[in-house]
Protein backbone atom coordinates (compact mmCIF):
# COMPACT_ATOMS: atom_id res chain seq x y z
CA UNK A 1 -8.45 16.01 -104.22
CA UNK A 2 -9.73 16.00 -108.24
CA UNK A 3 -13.44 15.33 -108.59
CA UNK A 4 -12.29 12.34 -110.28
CA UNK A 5 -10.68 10.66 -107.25
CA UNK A 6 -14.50 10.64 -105.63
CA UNK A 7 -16.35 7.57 -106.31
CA UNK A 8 -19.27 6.31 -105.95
CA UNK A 9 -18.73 3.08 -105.00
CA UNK A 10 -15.13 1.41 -103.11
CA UNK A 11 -14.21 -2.33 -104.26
CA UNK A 12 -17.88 -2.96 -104.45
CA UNK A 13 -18.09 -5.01 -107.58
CA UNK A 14 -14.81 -6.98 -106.83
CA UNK A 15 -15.57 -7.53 -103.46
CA UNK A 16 -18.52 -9.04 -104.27
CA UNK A 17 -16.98 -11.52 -106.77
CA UNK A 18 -14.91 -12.12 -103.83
CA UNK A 19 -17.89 -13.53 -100.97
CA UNK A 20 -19.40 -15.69 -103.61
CA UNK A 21 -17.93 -18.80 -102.33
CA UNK A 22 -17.90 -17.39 -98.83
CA UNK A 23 -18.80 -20.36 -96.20
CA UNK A 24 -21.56 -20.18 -93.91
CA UNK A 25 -20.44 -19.80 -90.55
CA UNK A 26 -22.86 -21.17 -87.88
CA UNK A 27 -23.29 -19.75 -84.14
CA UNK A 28 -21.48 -23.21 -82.60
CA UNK A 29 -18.69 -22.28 -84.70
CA UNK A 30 -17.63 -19.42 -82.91
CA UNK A 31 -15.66 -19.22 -79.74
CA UNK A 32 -16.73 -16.41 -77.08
CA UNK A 33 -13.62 -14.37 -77.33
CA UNK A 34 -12.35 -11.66 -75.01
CA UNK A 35 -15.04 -8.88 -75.90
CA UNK A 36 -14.19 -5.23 -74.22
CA UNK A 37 -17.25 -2.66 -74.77
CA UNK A 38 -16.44 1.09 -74.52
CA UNK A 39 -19.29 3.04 -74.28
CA UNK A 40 -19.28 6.83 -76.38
CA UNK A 41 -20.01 8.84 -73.00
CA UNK A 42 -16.69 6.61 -71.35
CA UNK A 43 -14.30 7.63 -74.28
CA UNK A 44 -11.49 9.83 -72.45
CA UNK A 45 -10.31 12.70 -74.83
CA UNK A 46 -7.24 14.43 -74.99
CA UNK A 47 -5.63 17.15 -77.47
CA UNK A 48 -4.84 15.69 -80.90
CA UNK A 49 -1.92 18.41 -81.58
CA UNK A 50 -0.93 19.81 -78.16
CA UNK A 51 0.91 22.41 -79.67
CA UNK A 52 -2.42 24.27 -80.74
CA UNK A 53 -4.30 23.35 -77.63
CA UNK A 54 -8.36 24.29 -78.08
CA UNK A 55 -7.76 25.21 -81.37
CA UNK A 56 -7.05 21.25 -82.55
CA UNK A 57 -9.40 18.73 -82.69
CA UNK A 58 -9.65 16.72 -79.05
CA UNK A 59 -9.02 12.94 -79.59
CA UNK A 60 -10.19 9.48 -78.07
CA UNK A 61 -9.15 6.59 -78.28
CA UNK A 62 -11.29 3.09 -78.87
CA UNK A 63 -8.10 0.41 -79.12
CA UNK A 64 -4.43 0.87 -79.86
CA UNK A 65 -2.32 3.39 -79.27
CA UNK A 66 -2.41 6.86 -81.13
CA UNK A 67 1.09 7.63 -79.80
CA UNK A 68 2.94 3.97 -80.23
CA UNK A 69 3.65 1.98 -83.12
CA UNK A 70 0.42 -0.19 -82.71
CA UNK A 71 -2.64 -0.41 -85.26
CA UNK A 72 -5.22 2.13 -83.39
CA UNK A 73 -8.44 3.60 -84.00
CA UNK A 74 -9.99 6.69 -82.24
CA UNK A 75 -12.75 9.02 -82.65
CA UNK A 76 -11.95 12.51 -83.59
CA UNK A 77 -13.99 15.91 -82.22
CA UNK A 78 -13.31 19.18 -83.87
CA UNK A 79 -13.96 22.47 -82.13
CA UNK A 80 -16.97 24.04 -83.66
CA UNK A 81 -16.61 25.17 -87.36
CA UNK A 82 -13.06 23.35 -87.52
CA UNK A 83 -10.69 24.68 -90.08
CA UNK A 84 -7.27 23.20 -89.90
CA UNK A 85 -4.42 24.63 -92.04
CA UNK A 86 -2.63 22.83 -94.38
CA UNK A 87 -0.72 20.07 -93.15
CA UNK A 88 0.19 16.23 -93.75
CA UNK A 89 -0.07 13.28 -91.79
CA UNK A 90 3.07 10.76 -91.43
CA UNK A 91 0.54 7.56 -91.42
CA UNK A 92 -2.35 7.14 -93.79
CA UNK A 93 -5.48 6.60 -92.07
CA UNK A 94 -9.06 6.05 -92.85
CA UNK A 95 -12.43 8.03 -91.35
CA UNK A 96 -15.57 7.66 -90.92
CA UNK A 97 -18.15 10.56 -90.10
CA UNK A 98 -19.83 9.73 -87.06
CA UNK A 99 -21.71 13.23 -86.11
CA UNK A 100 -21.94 16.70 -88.09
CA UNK A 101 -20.26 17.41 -91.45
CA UNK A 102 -16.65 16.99 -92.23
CA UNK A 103 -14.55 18.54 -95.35
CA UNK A 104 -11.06 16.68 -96.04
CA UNK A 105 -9.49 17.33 -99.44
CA UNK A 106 -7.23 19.38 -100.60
CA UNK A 107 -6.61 23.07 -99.41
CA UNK A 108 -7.94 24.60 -102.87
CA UNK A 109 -11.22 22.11 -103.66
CA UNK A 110 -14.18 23.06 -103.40
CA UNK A 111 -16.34 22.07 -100.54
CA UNK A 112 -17.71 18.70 -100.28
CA UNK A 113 -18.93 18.06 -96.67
CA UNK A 114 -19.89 14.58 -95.80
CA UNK A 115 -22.59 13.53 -93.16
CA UNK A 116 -22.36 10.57 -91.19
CA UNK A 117 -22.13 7.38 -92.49
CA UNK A 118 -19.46 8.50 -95.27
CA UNK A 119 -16.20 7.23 -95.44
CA UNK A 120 -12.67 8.74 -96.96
CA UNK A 121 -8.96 7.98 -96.58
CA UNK A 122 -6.14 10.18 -96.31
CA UNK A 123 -2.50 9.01 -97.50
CA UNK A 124 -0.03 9.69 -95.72
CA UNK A 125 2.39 12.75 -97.10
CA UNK A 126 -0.05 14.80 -99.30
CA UNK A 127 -1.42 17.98 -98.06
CA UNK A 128 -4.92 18.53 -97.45
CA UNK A 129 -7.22 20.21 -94.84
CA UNK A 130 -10.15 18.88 -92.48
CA UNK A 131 -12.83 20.96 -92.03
CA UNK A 132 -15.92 20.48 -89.72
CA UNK A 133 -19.28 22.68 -89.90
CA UNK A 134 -21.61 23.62 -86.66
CA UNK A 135 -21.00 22.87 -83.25
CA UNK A 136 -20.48 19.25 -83.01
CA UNK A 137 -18.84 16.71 -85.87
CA UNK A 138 -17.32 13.65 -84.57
CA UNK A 139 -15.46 11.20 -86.67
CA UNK A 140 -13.78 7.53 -86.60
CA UNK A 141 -10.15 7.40 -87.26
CA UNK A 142 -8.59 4.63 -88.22
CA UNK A 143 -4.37 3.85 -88.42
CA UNK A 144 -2.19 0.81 -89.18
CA UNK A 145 0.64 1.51 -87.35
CA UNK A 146 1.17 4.81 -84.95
CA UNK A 147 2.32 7.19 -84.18
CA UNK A 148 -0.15 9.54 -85.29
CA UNK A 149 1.20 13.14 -86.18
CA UNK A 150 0.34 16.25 -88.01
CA UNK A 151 3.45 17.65 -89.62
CA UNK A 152 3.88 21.03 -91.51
CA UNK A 153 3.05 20.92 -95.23
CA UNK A 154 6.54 21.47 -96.20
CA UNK A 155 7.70 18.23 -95.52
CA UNK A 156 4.92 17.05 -97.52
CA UNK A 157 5.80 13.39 -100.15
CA UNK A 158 4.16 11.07 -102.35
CA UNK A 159 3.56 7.88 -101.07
CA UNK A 160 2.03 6.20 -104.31
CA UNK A 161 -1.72 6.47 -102.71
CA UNK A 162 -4.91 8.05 -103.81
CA UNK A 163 -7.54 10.09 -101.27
CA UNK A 164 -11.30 7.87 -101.31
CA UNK A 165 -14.18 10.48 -100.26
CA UNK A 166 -16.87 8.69 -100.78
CA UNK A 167 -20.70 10.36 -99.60
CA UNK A 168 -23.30 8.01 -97.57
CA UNK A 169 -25.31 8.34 -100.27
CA UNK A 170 -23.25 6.86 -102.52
CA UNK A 171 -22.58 3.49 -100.48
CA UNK A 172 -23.83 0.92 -102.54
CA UNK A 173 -25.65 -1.67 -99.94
CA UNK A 174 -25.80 -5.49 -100.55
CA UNK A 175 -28.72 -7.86 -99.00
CA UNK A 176 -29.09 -11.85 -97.95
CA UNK A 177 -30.28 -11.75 -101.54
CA UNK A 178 -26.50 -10.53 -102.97
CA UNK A 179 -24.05 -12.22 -100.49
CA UNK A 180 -24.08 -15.24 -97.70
CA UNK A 181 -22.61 -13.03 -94.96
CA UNK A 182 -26.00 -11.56 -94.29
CA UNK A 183 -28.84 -14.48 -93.38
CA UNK A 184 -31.77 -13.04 -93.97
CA UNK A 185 -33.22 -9.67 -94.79
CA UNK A 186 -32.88 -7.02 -92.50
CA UNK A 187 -29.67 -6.66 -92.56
CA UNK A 188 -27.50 -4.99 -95.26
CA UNK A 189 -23.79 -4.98 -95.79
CA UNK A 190 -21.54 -2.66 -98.17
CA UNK A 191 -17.42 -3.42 -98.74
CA UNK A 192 -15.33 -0.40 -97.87
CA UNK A 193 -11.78 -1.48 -98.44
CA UNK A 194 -9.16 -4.36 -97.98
CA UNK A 195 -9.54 -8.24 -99.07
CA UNK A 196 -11.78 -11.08 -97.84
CA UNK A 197 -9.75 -13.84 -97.64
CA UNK A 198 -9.19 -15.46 -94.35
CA UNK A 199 -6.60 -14.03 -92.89
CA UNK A 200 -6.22 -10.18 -94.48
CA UNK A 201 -8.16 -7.18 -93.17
CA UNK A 202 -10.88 -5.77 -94.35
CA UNK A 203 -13.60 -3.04 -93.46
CA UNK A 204 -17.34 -3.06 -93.97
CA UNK A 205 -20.33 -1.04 -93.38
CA UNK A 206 -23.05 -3.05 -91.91
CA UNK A 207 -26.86 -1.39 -91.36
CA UNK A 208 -29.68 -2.81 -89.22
CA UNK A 209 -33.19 -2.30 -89.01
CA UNK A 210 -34.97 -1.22 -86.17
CA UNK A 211 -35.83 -3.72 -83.86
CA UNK A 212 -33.03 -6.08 -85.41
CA UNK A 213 -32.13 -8.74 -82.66
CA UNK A 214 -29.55 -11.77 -83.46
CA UNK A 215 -25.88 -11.88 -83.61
CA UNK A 216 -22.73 -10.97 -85.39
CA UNK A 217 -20.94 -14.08 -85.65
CA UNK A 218 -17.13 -13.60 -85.95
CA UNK A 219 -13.97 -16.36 -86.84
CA UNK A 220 -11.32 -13.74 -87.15
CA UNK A 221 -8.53 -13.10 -84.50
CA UNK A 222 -9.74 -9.70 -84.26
CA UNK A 223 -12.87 -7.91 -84.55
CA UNK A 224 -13.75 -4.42 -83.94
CA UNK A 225 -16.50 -2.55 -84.47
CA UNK A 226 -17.90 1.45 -84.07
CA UNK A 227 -21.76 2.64 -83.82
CA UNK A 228 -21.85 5.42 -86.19
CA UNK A 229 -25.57 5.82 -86.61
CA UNK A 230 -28.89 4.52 -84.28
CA UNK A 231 -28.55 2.53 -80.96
CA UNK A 232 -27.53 -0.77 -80.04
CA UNK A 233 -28.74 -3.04 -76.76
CA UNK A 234 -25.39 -5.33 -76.26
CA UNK A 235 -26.12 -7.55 -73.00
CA UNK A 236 -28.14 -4.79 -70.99
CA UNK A 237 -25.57 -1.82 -72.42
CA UNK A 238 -27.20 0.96 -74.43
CA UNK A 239 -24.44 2.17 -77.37
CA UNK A 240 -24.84 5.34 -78.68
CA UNK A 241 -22.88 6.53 -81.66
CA UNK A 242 -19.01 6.68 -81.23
CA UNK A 243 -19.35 2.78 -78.90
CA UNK A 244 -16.93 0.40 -79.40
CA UNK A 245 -17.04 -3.11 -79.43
CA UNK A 246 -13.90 -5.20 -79.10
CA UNK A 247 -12.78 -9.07 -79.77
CA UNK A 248 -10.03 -11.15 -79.57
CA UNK A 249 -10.46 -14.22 -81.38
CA UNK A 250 -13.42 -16.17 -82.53
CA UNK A 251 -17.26 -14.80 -80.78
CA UNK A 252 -20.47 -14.32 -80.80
CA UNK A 253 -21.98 -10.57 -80.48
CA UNK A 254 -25.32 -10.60 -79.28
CA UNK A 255 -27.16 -7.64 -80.05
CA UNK A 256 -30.58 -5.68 -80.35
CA UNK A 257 -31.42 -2.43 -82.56
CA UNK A 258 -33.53 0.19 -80.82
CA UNK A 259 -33.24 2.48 -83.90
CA UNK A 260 -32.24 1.46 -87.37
CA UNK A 261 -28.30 1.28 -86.87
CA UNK A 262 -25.04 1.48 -88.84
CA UNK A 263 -21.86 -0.34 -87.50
CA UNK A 264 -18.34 0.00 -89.14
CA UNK A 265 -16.26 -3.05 -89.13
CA UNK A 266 -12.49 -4.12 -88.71
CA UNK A 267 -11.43 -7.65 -89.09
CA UNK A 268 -9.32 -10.34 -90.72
CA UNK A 269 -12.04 -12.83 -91.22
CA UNK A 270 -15.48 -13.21 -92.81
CA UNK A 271 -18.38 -12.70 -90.54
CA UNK A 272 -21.78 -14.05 -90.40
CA UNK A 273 -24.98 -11.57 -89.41
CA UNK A 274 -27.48 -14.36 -87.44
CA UNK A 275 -31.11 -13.51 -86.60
CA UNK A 276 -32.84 -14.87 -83.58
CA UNK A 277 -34.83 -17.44 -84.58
């Protein structure tokens, strides 16, 4: 990828345009929803390409399915200093570094390793490689429709998209002072891609201080969420990074930050972030 396809900032400034006239959603409002928790040590893994065995990244799955036709996301562990060669991908999908440092660009740019709490994409078609450095990087995939494959770069295309790396310190964090999702301070959001509007999906970063304790409020018909950084308390379960939380309609998430936390979001709704009062 060209240094001028990393930015510092994704839909920020539009998106924010966007929640100005976002309606407050109260803790009444929301239904309690079938919620399914998947805790990181539970996550079963399996080989990502089982044609390379050991040598490919090992891969678990949160929701969906990798293999069907489904919308799926999964969290992805390299082997220890992970080079893949070049190859494409028949899906786009979009990541999130969890653990470690992870390299995805193309085969002949220069190194830019990203620590967790950065986010790219990959479009579907155009070669690149993934790279991972020490012995344990851990990521968050993310696909709208499956399967998921790695095909050889000959059969590489152009599907009209554009690669997003974008570095954790470039996420560019808005407060209860910027937006009405967030109540109060103490909580910070940041817009990573797709559209607000009821109805269309979207994905946000939001961070937590230590010792946080409210809810996430949600009115969407789906809501899923990933601890990439810190620890969570959700109803007596301790959530490490790589958890999973899981709804099905409207609900309230009741949580607690033992550690200054980061959460990556999935839904089709706006959300509200409640403290306890």
């Amino acid at each position: 990828m060209n240094p001028k396809n990393t930015i510092s900032i994704v839909l920020l400034l539009a998106a924010s345009s966007l929640v100005a006239g976002c309606t407050t959603i109260s803790s009444d409002m929301a239904g309690n929803g079938n919620i399914n928790v998947i805790q990181a040590d539970d996550v079963e893994y399996t080989h990502l390409n089982p044609k390379r065995g050991d040598l490919a990244p090992k891969a678990g799955t949160l929701w969906g399915d990798r293999n069907g036709t489904e919308p799926t996301g999964f969290l992805l562990k390299p082997p220890s200093n992970f080079e893949s060669p070049p190859h494409i991908h028949n899906v786009s999908y979009r990541g999130v570094v969890i653990q470690g440092v992870i390299h995805n660009d193309d085969p002949d740019a220069a190194e830019m390793w990203m620590p967790p709490g950065s986010f790219w994409t990959q479009p579907k078609g155009e070669v690149h490689i993934t790279a991972a450095e020490g012995q344990t990087s851990l990521a968050y995939i993310e696909i709208e429709k499956g399967p998921y494959l790695v095909l050889p770069e000959e059969q590489h295309f152009d599907s009209g998209e554009r690669p997003v790396n974008v570095d954790e310190q470039n996420i560019v964090w808005l407060s209860a002072s910027d937006i009405n999702w967030v109540d109060e301070d103490g909580a910070q959001m940041a817009f990573l891609w797709g559209d607000t509007q009821e109805g269309e999906l979207n994905g946000t970063f939001i961070k937590l201080s230590a010792g946080f304790e409210g809810a996430i409020t949600s009115r969407g018909s789906t809501f899923r969420a990933v601890l990439v950084k810190g620890a969570l308390d959700y109803k007596g379960k301790d959530l490490l990074p790589g958890s999973g939380i899981e709804a099905s309609g409207p609900a309230v998430l009741e949580i607690e930050a033992d550690a200054e936390s980061l959460i990556y979001v999935r839904t089709d709704a706006k959300y509200k972030i409640i403290p306890a009062k």
